[in-house]
C-alpha atoms as a PDB file:
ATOM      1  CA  UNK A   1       0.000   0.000   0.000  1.00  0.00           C
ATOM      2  CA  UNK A   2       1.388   3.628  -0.831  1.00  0.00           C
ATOM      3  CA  UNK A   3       2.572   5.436   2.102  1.00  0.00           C
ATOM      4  CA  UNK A   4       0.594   8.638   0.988  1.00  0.00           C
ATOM      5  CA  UNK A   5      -2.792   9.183  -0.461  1.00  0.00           C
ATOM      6  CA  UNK A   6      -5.865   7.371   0.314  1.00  0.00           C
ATOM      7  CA  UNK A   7      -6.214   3.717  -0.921  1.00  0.00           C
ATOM      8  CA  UNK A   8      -8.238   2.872  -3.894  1.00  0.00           C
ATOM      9  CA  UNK A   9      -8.978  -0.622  -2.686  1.00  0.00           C
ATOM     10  CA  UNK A  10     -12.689  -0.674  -0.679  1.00  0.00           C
ATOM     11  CA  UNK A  11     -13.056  -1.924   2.488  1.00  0.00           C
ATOM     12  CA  UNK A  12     -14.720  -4.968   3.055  1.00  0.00           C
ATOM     13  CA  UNK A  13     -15.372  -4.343   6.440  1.00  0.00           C
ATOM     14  CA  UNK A  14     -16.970  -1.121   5.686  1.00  0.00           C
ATOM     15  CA  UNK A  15     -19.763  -3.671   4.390  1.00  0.00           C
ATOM     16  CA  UNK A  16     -19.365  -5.964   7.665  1.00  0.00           C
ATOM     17  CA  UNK A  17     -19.988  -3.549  10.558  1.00  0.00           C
ATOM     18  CA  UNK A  18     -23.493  -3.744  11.731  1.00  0.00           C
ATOM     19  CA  UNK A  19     -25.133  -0.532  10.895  1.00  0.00           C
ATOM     20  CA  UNK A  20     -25.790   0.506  14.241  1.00  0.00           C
ATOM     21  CA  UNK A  21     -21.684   1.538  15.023  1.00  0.00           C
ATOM     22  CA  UNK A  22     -22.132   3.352  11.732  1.00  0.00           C
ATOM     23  CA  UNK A  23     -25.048   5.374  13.497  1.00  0.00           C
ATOM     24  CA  UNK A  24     -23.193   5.716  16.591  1.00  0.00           C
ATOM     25  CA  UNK A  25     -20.282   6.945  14.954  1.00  0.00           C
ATOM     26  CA  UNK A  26     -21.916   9.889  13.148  1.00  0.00           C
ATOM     27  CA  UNK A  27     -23.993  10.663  16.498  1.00  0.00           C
ATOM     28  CA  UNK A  28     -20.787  11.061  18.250  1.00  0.00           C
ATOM     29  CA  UNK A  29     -19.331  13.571  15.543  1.00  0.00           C
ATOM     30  CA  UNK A  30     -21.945  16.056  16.959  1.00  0.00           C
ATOM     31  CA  UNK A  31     -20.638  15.334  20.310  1.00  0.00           C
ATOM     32  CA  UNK A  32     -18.403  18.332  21.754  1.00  0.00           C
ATOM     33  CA  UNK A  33     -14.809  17.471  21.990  1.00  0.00           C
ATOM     34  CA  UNK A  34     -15.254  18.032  25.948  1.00  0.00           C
ATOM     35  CA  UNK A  35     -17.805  14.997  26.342  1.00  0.00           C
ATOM     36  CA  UNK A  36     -16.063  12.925  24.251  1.00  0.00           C
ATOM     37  CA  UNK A  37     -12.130  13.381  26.263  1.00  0.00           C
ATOM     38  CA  UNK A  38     -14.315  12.820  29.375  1.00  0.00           C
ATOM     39  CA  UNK A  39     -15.626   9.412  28.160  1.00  0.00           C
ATOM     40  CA  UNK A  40     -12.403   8.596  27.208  1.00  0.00           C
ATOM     41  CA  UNK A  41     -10.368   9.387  29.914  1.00  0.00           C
ATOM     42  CA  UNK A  42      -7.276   6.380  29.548  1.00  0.00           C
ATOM     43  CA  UNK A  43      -3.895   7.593  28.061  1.00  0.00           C
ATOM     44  CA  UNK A  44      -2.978   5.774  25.098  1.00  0.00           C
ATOM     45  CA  UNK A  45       0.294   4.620  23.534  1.00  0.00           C
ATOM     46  CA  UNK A  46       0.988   4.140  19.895  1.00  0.00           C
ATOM     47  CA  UNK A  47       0.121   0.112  19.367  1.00  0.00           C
ATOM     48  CA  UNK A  48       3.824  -0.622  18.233  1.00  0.00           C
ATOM     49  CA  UNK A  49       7.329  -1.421  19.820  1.00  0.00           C
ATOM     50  CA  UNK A  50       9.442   1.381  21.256  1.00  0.00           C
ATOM     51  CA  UNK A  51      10.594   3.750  18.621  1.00  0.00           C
ATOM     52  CA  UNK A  52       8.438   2.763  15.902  1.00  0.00           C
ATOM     53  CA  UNK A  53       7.095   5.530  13.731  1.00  0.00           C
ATOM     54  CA  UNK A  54       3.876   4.779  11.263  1.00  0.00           C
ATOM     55  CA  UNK A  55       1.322   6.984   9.866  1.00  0.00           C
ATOM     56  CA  UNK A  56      -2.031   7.013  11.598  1.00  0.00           C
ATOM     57  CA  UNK A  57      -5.026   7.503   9.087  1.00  0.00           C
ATOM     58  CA  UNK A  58      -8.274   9.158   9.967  1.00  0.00           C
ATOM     59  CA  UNK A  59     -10.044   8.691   6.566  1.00  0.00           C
ATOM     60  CA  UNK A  60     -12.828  10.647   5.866  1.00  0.00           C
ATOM     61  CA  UNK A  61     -15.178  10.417   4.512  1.00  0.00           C
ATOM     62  CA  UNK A  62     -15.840   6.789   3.390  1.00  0.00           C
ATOM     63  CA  UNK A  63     -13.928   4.700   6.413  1.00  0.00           C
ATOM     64  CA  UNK A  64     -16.682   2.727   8.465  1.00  0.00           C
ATOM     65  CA  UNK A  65     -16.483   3.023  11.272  1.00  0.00           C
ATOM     66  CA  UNK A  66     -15.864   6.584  11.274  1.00  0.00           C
ATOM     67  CA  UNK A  67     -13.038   7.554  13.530  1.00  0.00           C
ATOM     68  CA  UNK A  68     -11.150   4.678  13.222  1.00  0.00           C
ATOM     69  CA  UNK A  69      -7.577   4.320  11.815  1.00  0.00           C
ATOM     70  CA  UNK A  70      -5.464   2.977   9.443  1.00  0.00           C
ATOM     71  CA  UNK A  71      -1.660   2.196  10.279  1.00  0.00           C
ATOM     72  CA  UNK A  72       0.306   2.192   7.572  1.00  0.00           C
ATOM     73  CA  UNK A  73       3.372   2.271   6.413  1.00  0.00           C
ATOM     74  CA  UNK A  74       6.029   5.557   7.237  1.00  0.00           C
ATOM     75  CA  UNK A  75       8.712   5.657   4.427  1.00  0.00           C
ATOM     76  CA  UNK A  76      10.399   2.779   4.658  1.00  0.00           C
ATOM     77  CA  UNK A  77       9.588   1.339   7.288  1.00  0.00           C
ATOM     78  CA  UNK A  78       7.102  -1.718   6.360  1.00  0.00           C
ATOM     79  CA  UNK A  79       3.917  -2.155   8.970  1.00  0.00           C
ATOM     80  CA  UNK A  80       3.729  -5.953   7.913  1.00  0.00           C
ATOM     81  CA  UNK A  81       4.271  -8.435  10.502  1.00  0.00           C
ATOM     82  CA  UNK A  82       4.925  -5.995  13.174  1.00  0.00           C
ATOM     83  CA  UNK A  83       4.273  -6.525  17.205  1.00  0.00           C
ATOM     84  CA  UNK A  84       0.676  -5.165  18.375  1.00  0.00           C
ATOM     85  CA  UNK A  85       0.713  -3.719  21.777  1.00  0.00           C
ATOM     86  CA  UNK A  86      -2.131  -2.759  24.080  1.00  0.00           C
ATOM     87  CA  UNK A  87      -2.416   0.830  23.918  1.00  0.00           C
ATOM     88  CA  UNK A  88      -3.878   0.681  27.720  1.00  0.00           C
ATOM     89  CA  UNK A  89      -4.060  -1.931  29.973  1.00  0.00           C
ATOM     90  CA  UNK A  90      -7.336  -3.679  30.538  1.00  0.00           C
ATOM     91  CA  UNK A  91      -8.543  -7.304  30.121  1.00  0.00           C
ATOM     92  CA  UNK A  92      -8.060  -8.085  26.409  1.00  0.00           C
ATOM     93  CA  UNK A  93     -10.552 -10.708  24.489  1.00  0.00           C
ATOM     94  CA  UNK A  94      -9.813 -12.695  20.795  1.00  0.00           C
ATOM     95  CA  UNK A  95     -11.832 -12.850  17.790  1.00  0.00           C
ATOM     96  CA  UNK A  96     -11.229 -14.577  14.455  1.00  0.00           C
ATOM     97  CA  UNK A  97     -14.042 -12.940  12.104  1.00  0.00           C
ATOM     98  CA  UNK A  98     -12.380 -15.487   9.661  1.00  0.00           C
ATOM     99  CA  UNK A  99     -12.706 -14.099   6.081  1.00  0.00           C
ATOM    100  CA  UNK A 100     -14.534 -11.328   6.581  1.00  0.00           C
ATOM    101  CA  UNK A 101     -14.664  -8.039   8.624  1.00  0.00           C
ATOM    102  CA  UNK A 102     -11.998  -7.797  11.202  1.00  0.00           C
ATOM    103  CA  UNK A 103     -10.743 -11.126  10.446  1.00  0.00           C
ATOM    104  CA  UNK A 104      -8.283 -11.979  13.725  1.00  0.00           C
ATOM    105  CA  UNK A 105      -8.929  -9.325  16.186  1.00  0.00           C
ATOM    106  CA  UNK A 106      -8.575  -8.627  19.721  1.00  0.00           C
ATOM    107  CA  UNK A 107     -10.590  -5.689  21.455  1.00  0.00           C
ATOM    108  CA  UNK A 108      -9.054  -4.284  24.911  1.00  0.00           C
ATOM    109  CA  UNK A 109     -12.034  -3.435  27.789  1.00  0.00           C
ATOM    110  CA  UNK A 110     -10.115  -0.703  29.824  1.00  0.00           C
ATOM    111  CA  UNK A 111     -11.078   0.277  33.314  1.00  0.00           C
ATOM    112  CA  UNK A 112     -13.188   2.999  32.897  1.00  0.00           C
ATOM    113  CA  UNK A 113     -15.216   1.506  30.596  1.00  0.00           C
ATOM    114  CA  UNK A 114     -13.944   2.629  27.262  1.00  0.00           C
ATOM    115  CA  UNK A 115     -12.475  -0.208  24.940  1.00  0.00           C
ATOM    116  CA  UNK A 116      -9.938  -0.295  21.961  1.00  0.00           C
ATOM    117  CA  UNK A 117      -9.930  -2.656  18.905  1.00  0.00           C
ATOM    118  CA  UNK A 118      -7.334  -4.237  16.671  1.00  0.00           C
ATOM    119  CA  UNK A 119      -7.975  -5.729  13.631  1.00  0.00           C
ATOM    120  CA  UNK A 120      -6.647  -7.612  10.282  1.00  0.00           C
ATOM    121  CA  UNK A 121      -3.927  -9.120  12.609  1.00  0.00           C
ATOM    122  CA  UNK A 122      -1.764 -12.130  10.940  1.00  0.00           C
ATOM    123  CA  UNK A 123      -0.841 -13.414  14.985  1.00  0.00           C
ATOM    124  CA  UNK A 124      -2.476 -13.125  18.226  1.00  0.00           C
ATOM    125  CA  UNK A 125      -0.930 -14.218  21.555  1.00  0.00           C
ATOM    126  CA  UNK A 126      -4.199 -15.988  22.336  1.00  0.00           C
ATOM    127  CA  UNK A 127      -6.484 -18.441  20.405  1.00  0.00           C
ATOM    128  CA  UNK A 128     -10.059 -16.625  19.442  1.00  0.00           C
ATOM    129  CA  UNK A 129     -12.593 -17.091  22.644  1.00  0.00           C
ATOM    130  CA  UNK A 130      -9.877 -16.414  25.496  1.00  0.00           C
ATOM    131  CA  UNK A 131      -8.598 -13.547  27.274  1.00  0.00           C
ATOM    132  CA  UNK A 132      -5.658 -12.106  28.970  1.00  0.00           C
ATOM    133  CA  UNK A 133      -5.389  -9.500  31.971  1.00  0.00           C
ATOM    134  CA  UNK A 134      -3.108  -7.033  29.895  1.00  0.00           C
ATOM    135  CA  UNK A 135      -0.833  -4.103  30.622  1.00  0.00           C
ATOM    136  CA  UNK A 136      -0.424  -0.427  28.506  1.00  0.00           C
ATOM    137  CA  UNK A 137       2.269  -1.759  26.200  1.00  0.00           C
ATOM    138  CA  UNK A 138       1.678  -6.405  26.378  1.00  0.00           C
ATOM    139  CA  UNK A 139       2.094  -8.082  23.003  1.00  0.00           C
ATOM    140  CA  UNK A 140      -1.683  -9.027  21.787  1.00  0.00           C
ATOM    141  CA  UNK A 141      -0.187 -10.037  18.147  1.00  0.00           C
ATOM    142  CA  UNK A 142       1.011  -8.867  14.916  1.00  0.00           C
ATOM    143  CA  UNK A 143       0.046  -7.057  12.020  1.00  0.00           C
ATOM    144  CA  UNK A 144      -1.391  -8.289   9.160  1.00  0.00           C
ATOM    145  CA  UNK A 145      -4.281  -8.436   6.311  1.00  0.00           C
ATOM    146  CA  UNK A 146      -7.133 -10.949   7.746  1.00  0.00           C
ATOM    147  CA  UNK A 147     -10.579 -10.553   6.817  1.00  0.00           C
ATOM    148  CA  UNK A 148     -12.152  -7.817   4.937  1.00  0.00           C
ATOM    149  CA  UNK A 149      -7.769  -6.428   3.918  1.00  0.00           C
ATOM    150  CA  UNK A 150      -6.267  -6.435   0.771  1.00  0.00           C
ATOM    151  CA  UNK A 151      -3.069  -4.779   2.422  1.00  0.00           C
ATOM    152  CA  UNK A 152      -1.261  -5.300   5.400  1.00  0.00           C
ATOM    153  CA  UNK A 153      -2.369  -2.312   7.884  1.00  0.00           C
ATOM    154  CA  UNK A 154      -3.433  -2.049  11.510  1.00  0.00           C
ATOM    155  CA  UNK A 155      -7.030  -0.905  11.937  1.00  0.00           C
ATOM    156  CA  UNK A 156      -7.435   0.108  15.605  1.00  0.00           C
ATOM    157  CA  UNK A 157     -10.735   2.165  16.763  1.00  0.00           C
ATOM    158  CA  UNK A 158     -11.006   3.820  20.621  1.00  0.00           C
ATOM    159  CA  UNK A 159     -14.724   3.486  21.665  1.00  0.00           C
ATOM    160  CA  UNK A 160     -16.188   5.364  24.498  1.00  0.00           C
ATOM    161  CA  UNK A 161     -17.791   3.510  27.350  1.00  0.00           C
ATOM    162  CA  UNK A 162     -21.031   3.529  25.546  1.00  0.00           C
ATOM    163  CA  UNK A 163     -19.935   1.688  22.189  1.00  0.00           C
ATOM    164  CA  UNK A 164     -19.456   4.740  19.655  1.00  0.00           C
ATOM    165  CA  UNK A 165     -16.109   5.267  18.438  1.00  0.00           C
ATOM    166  CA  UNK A 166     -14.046   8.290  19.194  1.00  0.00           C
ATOM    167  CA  UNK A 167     -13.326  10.676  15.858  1.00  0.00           C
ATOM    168  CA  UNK A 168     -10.773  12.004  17.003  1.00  0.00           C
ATOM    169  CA  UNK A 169      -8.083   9.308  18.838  1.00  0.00           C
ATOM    170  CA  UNK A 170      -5.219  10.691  20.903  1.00  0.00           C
ATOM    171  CA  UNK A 171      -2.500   8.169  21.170  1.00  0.00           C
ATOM    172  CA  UNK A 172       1.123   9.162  22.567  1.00  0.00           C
ATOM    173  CA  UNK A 173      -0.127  12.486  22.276  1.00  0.00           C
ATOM    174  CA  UNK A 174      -0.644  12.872  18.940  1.00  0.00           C
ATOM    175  CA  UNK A 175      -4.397  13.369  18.514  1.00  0.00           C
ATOM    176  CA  UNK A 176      -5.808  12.371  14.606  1.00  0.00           C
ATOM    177  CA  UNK A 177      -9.128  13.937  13.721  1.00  0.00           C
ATOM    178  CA  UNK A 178     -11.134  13.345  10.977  1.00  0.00           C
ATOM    179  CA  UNK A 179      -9.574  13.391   7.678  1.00  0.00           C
ATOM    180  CA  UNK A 180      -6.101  13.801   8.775  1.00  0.00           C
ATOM    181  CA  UNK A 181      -3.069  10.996   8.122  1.00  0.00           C
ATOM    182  CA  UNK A 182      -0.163  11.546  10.752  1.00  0.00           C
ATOM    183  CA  UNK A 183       3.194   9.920  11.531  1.00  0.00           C
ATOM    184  CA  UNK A 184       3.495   8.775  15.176  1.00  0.00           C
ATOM    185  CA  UNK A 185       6.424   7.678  16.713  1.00  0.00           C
ATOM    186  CA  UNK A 186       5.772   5.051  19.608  1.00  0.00           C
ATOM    187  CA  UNK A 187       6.641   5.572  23.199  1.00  0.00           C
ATOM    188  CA  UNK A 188       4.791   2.460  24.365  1.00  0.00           C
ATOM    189  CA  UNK A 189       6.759  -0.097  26.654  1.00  0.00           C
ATOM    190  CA  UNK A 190       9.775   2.373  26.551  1.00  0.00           C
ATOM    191  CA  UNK A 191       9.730   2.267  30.060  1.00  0.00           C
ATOM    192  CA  UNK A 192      10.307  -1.580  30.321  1.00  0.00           C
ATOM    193  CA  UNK A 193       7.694  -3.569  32.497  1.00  0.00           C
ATOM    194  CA  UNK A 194       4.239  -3.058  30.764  1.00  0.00           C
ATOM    195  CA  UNK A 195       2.648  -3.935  34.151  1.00  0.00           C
ATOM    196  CA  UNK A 196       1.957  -1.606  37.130  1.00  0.00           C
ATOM    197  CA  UNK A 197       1.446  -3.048  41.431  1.00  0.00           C
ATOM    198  CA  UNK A 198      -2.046  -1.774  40.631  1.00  0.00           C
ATOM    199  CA  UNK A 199      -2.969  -3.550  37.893  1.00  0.00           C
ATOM    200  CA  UNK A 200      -1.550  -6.792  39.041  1.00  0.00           C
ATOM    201  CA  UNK A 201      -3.609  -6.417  42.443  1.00  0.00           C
ATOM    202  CA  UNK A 202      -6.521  -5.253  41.299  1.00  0.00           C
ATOM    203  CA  UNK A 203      -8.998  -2.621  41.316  1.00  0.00           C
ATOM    204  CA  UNK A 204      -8.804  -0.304  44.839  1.00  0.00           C
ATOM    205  CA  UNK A 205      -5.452  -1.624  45.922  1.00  0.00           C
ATOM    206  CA  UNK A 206      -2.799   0.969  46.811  1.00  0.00           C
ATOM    207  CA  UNK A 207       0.361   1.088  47.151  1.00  0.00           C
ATOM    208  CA  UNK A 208       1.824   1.766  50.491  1.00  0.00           C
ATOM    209  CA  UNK A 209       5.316   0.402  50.641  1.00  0.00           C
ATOM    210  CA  UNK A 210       7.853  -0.947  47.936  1.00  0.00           C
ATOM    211  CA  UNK A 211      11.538  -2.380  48.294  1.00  0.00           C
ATOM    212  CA  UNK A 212      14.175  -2.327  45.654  1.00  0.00           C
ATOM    213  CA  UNK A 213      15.829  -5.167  44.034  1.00  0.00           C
ATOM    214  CA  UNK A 214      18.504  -5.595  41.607  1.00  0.00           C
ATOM    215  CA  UNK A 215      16.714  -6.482  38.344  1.00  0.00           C
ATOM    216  CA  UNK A 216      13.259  -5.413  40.206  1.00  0.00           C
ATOM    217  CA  UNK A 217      11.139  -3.961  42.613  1.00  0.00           C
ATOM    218  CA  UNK A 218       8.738  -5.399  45.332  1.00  0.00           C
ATOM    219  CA  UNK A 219       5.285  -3.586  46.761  1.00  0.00           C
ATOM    220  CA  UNK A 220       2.690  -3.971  49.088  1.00  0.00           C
ATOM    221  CA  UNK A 221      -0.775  -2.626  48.968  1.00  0.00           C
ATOM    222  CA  UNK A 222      -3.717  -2.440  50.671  1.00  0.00           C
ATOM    223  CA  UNK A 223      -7.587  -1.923  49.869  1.00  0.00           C
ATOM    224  CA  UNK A 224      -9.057  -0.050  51.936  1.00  0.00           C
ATOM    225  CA  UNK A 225     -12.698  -1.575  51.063  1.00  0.00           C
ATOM    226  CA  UNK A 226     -11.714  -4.803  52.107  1.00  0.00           C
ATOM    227  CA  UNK A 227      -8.962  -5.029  53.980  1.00  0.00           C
ATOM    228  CA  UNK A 228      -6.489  -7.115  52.715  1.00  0.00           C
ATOM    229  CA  UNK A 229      -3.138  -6.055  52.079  1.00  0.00           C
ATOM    230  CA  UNK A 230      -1.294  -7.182  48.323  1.00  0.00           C
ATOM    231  CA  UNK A 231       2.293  -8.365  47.566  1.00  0.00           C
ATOM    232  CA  UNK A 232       3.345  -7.835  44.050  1.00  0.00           C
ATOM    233  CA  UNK A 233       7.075  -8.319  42.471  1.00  0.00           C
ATOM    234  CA  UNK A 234       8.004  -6.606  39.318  1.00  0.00           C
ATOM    235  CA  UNK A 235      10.886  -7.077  37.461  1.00  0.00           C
ATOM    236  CA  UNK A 236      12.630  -4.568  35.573  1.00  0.00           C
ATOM    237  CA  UNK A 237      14.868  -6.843  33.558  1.00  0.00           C
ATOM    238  CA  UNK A 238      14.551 -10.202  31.420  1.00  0.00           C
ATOM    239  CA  UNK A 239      11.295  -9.113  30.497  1.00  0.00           C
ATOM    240  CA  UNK A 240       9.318 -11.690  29.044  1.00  0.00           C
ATOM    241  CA  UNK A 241      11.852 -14.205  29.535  1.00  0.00           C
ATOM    242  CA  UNK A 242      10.916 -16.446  32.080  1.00  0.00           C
ATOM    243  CA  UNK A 243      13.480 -16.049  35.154  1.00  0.00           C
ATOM    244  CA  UNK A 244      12.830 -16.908  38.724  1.00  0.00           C
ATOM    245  CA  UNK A 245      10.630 -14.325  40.441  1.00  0.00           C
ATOM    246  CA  UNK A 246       8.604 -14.119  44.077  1.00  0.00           C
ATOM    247  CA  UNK A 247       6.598 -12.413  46.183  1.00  0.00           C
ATOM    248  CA  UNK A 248       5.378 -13.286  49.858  1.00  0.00           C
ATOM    249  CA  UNK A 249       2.926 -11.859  52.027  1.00  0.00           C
ATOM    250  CA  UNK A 250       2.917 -13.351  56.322  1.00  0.00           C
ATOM    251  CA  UNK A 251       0.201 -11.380  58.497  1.00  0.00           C
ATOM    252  CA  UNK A 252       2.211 -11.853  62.235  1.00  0.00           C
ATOM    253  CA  UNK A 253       1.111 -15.362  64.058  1.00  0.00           C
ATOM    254  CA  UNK A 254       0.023 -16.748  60.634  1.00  0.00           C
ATOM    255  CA  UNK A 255       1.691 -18.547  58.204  1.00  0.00           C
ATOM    256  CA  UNK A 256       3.710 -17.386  55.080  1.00  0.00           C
ATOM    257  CA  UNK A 257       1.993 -17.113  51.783  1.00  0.00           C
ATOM    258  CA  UNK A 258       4.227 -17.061  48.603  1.00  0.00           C
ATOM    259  CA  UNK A 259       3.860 -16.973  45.295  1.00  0.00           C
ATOM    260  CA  UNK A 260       7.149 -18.327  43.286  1.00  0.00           C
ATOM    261  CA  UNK A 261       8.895 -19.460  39.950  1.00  0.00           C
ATOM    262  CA  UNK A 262      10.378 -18.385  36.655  1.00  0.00           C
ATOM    263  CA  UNK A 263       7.791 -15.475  35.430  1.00  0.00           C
ATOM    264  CA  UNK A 264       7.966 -13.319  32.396  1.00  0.00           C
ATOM    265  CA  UNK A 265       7.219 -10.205  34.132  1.00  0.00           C
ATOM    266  CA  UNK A 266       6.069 -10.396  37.689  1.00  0.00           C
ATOM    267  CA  UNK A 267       5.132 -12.543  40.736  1.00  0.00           C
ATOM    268  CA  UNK A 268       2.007 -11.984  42.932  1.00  0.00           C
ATOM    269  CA  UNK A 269      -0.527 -11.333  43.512  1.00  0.00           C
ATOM    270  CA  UNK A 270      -0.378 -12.130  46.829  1.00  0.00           C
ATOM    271  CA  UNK A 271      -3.534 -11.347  49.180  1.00  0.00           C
ATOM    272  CA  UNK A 272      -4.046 -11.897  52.262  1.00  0.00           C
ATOM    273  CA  UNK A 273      -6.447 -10.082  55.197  1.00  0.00           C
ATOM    274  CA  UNK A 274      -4.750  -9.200  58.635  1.00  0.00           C
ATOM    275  CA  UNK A 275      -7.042  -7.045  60.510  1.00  0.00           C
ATOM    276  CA  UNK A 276      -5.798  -5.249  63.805  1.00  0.00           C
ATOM    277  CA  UNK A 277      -2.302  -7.284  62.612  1.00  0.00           C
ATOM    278  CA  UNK A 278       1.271  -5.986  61.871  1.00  0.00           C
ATOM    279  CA  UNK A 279       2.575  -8.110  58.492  1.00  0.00           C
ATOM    280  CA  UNK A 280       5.974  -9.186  57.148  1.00  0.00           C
ATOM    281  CA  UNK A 281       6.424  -8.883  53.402  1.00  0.00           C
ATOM    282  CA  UNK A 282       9.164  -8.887  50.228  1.00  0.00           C
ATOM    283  CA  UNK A 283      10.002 -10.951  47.543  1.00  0.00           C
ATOM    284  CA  UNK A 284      13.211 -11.891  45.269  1.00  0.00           C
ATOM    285  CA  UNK A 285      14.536 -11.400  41.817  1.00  0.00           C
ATOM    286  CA  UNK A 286      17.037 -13.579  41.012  1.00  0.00           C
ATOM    287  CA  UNK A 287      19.428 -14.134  43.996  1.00  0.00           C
ATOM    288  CA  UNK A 288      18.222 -10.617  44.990  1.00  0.00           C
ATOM    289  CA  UNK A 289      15.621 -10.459  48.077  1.00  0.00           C
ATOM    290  CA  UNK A 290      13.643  -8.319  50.569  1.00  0.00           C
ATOM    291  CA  UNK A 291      12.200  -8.801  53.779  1.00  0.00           C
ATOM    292  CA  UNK A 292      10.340  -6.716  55.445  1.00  0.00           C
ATOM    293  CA  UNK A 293      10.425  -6.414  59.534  1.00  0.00           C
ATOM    294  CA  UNK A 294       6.647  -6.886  61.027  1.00  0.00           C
ATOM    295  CA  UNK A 295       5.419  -3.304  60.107  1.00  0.00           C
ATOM    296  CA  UNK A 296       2.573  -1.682  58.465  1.00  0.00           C
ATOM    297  CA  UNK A 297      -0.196  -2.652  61.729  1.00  0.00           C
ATOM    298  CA  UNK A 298      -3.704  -2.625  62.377  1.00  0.00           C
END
């Protein structure tokens, strides 16, 4: 596909989307751009690997849904057979539309309600019908040209928590309204672990202590709704490699709870509920470990 100008080849899937997301779509173009930020309140990352720049297409009019985008290529760098990232974490679910529509494609439901979509991939890290607890920046597959494609391109939509897709997407920044085409250049897992203590715990957990370790860092949380406290490890290096990881939680005159082995990215969660108790807590990377006096009481 040309890396300028709009393609001449039609859409299948512009034929496949139920007509409803069309209507929604349009509705939402009335919307003002304050109601729609506030439905869509999640930061999100470009869908590629660190680096990466590829232009993001907004066509208009003609691309059903409306608002969604095209990656494509950016001068020579191909798109085709490239790593998909979550943009934002969230739990993600698999599809395989098969010939048709989407084709293989994985749509992310995000914490506030809002979801993301991904389609036309070649790869995806789980079989269609399962899911994965994801964070901003975990491989969900590659890029490709399934279903309603006749070029390999990303198509990736950000919905609002009531189904209608967003017209104008903001990712690493860079926000692409209708009608505009835009090179973005990827800051997504730059950072190094995609996953965050909070994520891995669980909505309302907090965190309230952490200890470094070389190649990682260990936390503990608490939720103040129910009262348990968390232990989460998360390594900063060897990511997804599997290397021996822990974490261990031990409210005082209880046992020791501990969660062990070679992990990709982190060990935990560990939960456990020690009302009106002190608790002793840490974890390891490696040969490196923590452990925590009794601390942290009532």
């Amino acid at each position: 596909m040309p890396a300028t100008g709009r393609p001449s080849w039609p859409k299948t899937l512009a034929r496949a989307i139920p007509a409803l997301f069309v209507a929604l779509a349009a509705a939402l173009v009335t919307q003002p751009a304050s109601a729609q930020a506030a439905q869509l309140a999640v930061t999100h990352k470009s869908p590629f690997n660190c680096g990466k720049t590829f232009y993001a297409n907004n066509w208009y009019p003609g691309h059903s849904p409306s608002g969604a985008i095209d990656w494509q290529n950016y001068g020579s760098d191909a798109i085709d057979g490239e790593t998909v990232r979550a943009t934002a974490s969230g739990t993600a679910y698999f599809h395989d539309a098969g010939s048709t529509s989407y084709g293989k494609w994985v749509e992310v439901r995000h914490s506030d309600g809002t979801s993301t979509r991904y389609a036309h991939l070649a790869t995806m890290v789980r079989a269609a019908g399962g899911s994965l607890s994801v964070g901003q920046g975990t491989t969900i597959g590659t890029v490709g040209s399934t279903g309603g494609s006749t070029a390999p391109h990303l198509h990736y939509e950000q919905r609002t928590s009531g189904g209608a897709v967003d017209t104008s997407p903001t990712v690493d920044g860079v926000t692409v309204s209708l009608g505009e085409k835009k090179a973005v250049t990827s800051t997504n897992a730059c950072s190094g672990n995609p996953y965050t203590p909070e994520e891995v715990c669980g909505s309302g957990y907090d965190v309230i202590d952490s200890a470094a370790l070389t190649g990682g860092q260990t936390y503990l949380l608490y939720n103040a709704g129910n009262g348990y406290n968390c232990v989460v490890t998360l390594k900063t290096t060897n990511l997804g490699t599997a290397t021996s990881v822990s974490a261990f939680l031990e409210p005082q005159g209880e046992s020791r709870t501990t969660d062990s082995g070679s992990y990709g990215y982190y060990a935990g969660p560990v939960k456990r509920s020690a009302p009106g108790k002190c608790v002793r807590w840490g974890g390891s990377v490696g040969t490196s470990s923590y452990t925590s006096p009794f601390e942290h009481c009532g």
